[in-house]
PDB file of N, CA and C in Angstrom:
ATOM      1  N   UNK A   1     -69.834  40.750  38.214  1.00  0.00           N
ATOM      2  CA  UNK A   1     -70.245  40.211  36.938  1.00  0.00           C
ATOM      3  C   UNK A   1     -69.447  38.942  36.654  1.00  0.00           C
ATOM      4  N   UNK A   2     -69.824  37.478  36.174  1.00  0.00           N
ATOM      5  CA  UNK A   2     -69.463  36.179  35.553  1.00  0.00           C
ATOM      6  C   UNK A   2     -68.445  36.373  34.425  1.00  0.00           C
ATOM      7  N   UNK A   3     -67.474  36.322  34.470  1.00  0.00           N
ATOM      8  CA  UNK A   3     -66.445  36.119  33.497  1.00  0.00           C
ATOM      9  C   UNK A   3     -67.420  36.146  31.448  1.00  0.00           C
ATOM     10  N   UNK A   4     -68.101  35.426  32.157  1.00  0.00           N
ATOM     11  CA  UNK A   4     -69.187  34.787  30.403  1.00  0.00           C
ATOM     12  C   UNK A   4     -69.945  35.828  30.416  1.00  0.00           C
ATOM     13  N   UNK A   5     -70.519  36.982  31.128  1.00  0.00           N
ATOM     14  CA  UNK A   5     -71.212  37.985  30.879  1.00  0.00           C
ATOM     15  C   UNK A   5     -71.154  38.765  30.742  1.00  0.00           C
ATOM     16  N   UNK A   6     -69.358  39.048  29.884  1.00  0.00           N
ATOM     17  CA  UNK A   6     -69.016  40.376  29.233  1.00  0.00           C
ATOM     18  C   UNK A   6     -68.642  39.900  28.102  1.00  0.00           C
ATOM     19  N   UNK A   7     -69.296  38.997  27.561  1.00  0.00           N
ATOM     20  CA  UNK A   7     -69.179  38.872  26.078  1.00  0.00           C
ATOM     21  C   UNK A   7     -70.649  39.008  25.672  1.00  0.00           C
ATOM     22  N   UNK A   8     -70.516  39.732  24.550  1.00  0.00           N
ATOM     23  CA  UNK A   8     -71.909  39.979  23.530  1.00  0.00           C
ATOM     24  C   UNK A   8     -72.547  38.774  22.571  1.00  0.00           C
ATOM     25  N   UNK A   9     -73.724  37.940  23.566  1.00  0.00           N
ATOM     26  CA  UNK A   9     -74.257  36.789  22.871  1.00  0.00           C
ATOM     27  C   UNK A   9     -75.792  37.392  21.870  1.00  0.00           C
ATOM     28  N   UNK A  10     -75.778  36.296  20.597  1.00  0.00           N
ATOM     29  CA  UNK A  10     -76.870  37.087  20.071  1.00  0.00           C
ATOM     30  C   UNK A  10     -77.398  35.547  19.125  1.00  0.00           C
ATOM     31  N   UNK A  11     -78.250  35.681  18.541  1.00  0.00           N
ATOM     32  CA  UNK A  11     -79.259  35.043  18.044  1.00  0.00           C
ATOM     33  C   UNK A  11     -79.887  35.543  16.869  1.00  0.00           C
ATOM     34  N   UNK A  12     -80.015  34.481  15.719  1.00  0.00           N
ATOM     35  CA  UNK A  12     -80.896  35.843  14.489  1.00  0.00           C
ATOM     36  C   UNK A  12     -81.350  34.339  13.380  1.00  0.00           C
ATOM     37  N   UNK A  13     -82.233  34.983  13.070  1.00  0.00           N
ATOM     38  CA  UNK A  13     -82.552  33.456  11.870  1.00  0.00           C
ATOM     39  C   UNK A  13     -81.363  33.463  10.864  1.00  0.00           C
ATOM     40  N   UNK A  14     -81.805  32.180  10.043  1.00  0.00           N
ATOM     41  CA  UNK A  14     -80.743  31.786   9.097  1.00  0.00           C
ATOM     42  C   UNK A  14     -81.399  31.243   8.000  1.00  0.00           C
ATOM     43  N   UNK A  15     -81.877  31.898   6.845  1.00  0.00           N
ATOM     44  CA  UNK A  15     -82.476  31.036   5.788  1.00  0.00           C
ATOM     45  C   UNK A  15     -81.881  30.146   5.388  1.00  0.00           C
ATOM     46  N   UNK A  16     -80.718  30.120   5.121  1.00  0.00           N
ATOM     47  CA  UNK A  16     -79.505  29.162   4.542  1.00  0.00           C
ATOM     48  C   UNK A  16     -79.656  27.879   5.932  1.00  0.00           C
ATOM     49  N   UNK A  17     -80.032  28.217   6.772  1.00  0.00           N
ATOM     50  CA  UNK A  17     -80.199  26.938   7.785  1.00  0.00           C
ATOM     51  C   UNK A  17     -81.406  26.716   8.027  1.00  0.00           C
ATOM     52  N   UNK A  18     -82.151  27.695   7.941  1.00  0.00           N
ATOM     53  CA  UNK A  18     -83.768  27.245   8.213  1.00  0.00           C
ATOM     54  C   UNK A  18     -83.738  27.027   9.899  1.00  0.00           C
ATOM     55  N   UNK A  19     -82.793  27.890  10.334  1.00  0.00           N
ATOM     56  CA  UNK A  19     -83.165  28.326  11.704  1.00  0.00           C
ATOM     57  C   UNK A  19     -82.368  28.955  12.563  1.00  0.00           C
ATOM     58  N   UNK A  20     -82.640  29.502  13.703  1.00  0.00           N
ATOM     59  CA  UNK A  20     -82.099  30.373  14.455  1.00  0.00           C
ATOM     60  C   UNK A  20     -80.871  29.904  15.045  1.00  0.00           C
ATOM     61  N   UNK A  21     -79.503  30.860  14.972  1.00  0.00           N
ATOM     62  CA  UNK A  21     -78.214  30.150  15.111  1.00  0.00           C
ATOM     63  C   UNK A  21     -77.561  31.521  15.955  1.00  0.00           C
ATOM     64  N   UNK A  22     -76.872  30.988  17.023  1.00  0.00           N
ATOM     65  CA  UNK A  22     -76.553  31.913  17.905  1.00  0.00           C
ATOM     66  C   UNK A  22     -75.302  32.167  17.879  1.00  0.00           C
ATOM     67  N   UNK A  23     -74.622  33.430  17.877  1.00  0.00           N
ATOM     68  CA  UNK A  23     -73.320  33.846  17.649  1.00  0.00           C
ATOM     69  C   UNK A  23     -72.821  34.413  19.373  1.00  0.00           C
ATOM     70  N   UNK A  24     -71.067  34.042  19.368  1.00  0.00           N
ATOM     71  CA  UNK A  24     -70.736  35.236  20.419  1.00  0.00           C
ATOM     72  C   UNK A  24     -69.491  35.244  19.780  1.00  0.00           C
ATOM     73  N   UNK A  25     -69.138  36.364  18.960  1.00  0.00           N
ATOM     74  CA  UNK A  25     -68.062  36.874  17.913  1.00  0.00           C
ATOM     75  C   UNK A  25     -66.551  36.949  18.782  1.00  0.00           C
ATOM     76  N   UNK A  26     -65.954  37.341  19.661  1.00  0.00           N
ATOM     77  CA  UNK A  26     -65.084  37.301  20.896  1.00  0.00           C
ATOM     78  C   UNK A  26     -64.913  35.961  21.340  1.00  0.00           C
ATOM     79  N   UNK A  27     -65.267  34.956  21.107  1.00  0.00           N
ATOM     80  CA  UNK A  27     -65.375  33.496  21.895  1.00  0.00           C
ATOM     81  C   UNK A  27     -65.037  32.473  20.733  1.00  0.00           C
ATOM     82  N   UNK A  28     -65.691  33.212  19.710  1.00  0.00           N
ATOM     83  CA  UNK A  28     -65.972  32.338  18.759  1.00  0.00           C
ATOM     84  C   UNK A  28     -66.101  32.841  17.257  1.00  0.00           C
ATOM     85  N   UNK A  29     -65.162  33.302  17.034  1.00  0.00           N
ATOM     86  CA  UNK A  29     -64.648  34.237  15.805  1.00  0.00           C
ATOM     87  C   UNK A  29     -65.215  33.819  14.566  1.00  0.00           C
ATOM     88  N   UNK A  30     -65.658  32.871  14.144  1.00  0.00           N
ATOM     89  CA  UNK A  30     -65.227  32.092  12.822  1.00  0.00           C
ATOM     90  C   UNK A  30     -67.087  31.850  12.846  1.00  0.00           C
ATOM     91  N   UNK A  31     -68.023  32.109  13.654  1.00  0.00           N
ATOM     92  CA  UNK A  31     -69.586  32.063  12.850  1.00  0.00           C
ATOM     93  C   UNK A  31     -70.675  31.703  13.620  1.00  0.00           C
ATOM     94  N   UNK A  32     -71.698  31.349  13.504  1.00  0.00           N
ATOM     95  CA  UNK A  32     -72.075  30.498  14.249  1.00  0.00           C
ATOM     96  C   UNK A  32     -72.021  29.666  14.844  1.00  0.00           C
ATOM     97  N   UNK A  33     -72.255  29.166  16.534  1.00  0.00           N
ATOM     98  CA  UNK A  33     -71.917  27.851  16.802  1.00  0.00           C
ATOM     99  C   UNK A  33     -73.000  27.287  17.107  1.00  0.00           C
ATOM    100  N   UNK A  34     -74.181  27.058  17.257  1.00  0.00           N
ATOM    101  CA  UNK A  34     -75.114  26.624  17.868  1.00  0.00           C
ATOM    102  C   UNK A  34     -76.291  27.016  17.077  1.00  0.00           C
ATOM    103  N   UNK A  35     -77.584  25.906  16.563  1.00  0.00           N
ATOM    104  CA  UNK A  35     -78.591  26.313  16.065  1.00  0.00           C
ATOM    105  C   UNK A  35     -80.307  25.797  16.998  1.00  0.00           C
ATOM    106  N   UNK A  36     -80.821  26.098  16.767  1.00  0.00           N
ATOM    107  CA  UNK A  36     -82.331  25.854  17.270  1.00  0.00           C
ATOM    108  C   UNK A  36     -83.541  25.884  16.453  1.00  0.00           C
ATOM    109  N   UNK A  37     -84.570  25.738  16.891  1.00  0.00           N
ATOM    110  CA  UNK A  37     -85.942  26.023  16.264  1.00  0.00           C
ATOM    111  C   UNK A  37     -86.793  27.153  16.632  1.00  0.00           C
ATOM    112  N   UNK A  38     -86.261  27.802  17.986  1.00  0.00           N
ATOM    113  CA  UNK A  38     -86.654  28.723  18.683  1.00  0.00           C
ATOM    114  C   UNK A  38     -85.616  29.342  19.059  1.00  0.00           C
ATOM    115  N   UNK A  39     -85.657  30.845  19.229  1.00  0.00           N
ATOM    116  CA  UNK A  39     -85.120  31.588  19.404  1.00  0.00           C
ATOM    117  C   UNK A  39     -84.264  31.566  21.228  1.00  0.00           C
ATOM    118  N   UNK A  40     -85.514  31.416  21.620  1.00  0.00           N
ATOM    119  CA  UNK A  40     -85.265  30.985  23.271  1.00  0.00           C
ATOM    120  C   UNK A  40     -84.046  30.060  23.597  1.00  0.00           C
ATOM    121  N   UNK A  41     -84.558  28.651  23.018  1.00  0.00           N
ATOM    122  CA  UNK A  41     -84.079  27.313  22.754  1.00  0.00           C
ATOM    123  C   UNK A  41     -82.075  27.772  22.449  1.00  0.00           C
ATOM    124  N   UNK A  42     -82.238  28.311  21.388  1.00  0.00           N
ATOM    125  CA  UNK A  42     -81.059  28.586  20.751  1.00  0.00           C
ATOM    126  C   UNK A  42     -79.865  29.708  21.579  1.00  0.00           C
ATOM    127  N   UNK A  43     -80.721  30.414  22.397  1.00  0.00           N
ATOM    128  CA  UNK A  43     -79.897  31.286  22.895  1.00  0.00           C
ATOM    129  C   UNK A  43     -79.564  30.586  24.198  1.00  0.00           C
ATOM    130  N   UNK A  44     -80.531  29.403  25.173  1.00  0.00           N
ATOM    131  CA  UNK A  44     -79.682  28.963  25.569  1.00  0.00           C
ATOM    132  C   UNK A  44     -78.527  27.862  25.430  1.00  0.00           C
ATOM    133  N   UNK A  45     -78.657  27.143  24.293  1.00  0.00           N
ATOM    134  CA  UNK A  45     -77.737  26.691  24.352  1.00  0.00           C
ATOM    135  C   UNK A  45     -76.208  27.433  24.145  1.00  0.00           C
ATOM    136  N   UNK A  46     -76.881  28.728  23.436  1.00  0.00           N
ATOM    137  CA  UNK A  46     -75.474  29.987  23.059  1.00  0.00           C
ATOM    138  C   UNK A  46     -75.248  30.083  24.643  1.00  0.00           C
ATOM    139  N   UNK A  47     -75.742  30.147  25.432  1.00  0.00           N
ATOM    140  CA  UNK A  47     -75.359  30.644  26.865  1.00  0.00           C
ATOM    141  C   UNK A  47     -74.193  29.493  27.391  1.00  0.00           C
ATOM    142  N   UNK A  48     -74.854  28.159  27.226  1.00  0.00           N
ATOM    143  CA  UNK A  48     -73.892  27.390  27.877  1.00  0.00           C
ATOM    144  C   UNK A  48     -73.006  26.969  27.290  1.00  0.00           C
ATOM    145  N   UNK A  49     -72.750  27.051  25.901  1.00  0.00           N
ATOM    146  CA  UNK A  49     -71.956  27.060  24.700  1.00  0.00           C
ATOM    147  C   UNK A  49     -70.415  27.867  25.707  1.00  0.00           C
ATOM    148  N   UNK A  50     -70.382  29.131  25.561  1.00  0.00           N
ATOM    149  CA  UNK A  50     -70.064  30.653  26.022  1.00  0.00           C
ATOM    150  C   UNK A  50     -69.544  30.000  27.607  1.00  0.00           C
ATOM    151  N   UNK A  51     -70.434  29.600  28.596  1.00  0.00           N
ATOM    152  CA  UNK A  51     -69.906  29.171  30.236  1.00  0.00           C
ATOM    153  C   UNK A  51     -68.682  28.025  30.076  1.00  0.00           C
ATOM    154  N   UNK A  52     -69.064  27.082  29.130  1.00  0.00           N
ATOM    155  CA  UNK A  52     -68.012  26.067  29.428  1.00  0.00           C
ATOM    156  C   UNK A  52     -66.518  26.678  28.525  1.00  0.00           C
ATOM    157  N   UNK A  53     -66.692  27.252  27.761  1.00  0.00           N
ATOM    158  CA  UNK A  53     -65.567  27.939  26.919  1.00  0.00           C
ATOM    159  C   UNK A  53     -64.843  28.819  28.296  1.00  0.00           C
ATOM    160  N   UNK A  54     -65.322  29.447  28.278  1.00  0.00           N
ATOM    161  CA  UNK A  54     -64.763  30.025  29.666  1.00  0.00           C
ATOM    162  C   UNK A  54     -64.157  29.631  30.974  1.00  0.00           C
ATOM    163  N   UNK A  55     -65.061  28.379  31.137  1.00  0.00           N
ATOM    164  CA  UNK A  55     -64.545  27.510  32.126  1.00  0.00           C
ATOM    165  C   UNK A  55     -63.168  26.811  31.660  1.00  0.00           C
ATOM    166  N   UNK A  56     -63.196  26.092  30.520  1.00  0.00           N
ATOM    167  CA  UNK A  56     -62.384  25.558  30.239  1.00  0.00           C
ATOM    168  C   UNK A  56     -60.819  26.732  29.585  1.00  0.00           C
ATOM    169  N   UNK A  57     -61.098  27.493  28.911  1.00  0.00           N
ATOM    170  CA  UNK A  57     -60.287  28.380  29.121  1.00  0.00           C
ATOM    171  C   UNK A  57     -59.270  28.791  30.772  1.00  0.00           C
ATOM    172  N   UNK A  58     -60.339  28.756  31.807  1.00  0.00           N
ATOM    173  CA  UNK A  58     -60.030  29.381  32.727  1.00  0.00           C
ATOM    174  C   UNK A  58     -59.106  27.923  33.563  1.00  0.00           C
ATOM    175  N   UNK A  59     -59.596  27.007  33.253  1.00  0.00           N
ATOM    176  CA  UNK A  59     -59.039  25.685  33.976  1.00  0.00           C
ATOM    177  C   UNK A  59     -57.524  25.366  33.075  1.00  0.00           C
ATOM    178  N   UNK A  60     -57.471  26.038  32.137  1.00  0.00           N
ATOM    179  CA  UNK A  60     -55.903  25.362  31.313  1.00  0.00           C
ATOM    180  C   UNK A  60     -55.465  26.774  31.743  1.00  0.00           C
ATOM    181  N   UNK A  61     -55.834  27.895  32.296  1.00  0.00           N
ATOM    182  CA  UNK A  61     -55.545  28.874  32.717  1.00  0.00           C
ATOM    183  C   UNK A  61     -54.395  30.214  31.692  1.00  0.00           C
ATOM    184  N   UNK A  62     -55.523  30.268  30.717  1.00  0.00           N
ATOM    185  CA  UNK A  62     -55.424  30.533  29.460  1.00  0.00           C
ATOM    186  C   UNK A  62     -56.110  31.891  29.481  1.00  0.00           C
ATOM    187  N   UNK A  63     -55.298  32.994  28.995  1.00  0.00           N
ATOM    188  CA  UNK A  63     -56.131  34.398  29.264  1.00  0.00           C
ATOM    189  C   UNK A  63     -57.269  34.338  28.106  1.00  0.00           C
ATOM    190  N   UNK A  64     -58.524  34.944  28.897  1.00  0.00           N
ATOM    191  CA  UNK A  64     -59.459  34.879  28.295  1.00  0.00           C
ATOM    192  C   UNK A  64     -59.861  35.988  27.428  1.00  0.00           C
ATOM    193  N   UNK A  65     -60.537  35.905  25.629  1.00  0.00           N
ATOM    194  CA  UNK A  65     -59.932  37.137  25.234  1.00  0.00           C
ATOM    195  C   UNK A  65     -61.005  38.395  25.350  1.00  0.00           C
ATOM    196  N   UNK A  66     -60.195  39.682  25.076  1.00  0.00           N
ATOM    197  CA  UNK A  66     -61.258  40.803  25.573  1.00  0.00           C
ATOM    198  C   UNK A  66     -61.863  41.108  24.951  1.00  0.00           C
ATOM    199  N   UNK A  67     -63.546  41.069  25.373  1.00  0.00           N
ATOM    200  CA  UNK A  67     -64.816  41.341  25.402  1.00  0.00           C
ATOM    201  C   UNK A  67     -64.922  42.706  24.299  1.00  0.00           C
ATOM    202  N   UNK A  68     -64.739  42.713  22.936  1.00  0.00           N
ATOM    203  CA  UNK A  68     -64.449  44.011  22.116  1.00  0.00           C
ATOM    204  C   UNK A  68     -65.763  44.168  20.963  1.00  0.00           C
ATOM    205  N   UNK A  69     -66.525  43.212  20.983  1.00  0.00           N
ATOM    206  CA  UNK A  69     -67.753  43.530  20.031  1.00  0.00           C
ATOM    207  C   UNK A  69     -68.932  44.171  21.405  1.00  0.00           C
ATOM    208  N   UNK A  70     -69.280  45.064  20.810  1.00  0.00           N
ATOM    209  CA  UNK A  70     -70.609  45.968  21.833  1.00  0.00           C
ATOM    210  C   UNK A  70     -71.729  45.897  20.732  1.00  0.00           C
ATOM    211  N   UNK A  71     -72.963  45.643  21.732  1.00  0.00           N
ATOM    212  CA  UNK A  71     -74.394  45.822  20.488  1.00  0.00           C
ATOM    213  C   UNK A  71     -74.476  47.385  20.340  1.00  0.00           C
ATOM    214  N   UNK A  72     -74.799  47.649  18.966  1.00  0.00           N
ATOM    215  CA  UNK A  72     -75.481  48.894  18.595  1.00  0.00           C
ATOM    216  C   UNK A  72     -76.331  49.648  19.357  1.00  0.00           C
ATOM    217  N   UNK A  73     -75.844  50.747  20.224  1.00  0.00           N
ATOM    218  CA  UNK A  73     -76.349  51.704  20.912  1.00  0.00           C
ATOM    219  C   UNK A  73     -77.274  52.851  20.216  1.00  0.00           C
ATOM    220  N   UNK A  74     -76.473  53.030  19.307  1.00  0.00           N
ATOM    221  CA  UNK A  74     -77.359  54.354  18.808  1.00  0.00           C
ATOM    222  C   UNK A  74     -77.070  54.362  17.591  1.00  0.00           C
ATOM    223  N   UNK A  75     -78.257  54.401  16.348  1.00  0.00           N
ATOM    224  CA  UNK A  75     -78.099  54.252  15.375  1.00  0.00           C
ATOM    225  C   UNK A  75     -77.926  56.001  14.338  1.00  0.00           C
ATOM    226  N   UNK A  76     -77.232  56.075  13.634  1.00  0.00           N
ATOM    227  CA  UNK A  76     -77.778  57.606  13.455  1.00  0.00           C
ATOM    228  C   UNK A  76     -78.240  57.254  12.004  1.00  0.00           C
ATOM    229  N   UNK A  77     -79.601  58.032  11.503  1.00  0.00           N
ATOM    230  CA  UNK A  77     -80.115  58.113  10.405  1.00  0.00           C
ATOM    231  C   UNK A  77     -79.474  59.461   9.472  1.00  0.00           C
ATOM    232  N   UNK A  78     -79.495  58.852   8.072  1.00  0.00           N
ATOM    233  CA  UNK A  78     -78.845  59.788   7.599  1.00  0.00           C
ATOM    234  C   UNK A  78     -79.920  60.126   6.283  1.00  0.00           C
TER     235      UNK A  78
END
């Protein structure tokens, strides 16, 4: 597995932006970094957003931090 593909990337609209803005919470603590018009569009730029962070992390040779937000597996209804 890619160093960048144990972090949890995600995507969701934004009325307050009037468009889809992609999060990876572990990388990038503080909110959104990246927006689009499409969902697609937006998640890749979240992808390469996420590779060069990593890269560059990994080139100043800077521990990279651990992968601790997981998507919702199982929801229980109450």
């Amino acid at each position: 597995m890619k160093p960048e593909d144990r972090y949890l990337k995600f995507v969701r609209w934004s009325d307050e932006d009037s468009a889809y803005v992609g999060y990876c919470p572990d990388l990038f603590p503080w909110g959104g970094v990246c927006h689009g018009a499409t969902e697609e569009a937006t998640y890749r730029k979240l992808r390469i957003l996420v590779r060069e962070e990593v890269a560059q992390l990994s080139r100043k040779r800077q521990l990279l931090p651990a992968p601790n937000t997981r998507a919702m597996r199982d929801a229980v209804l109450v």
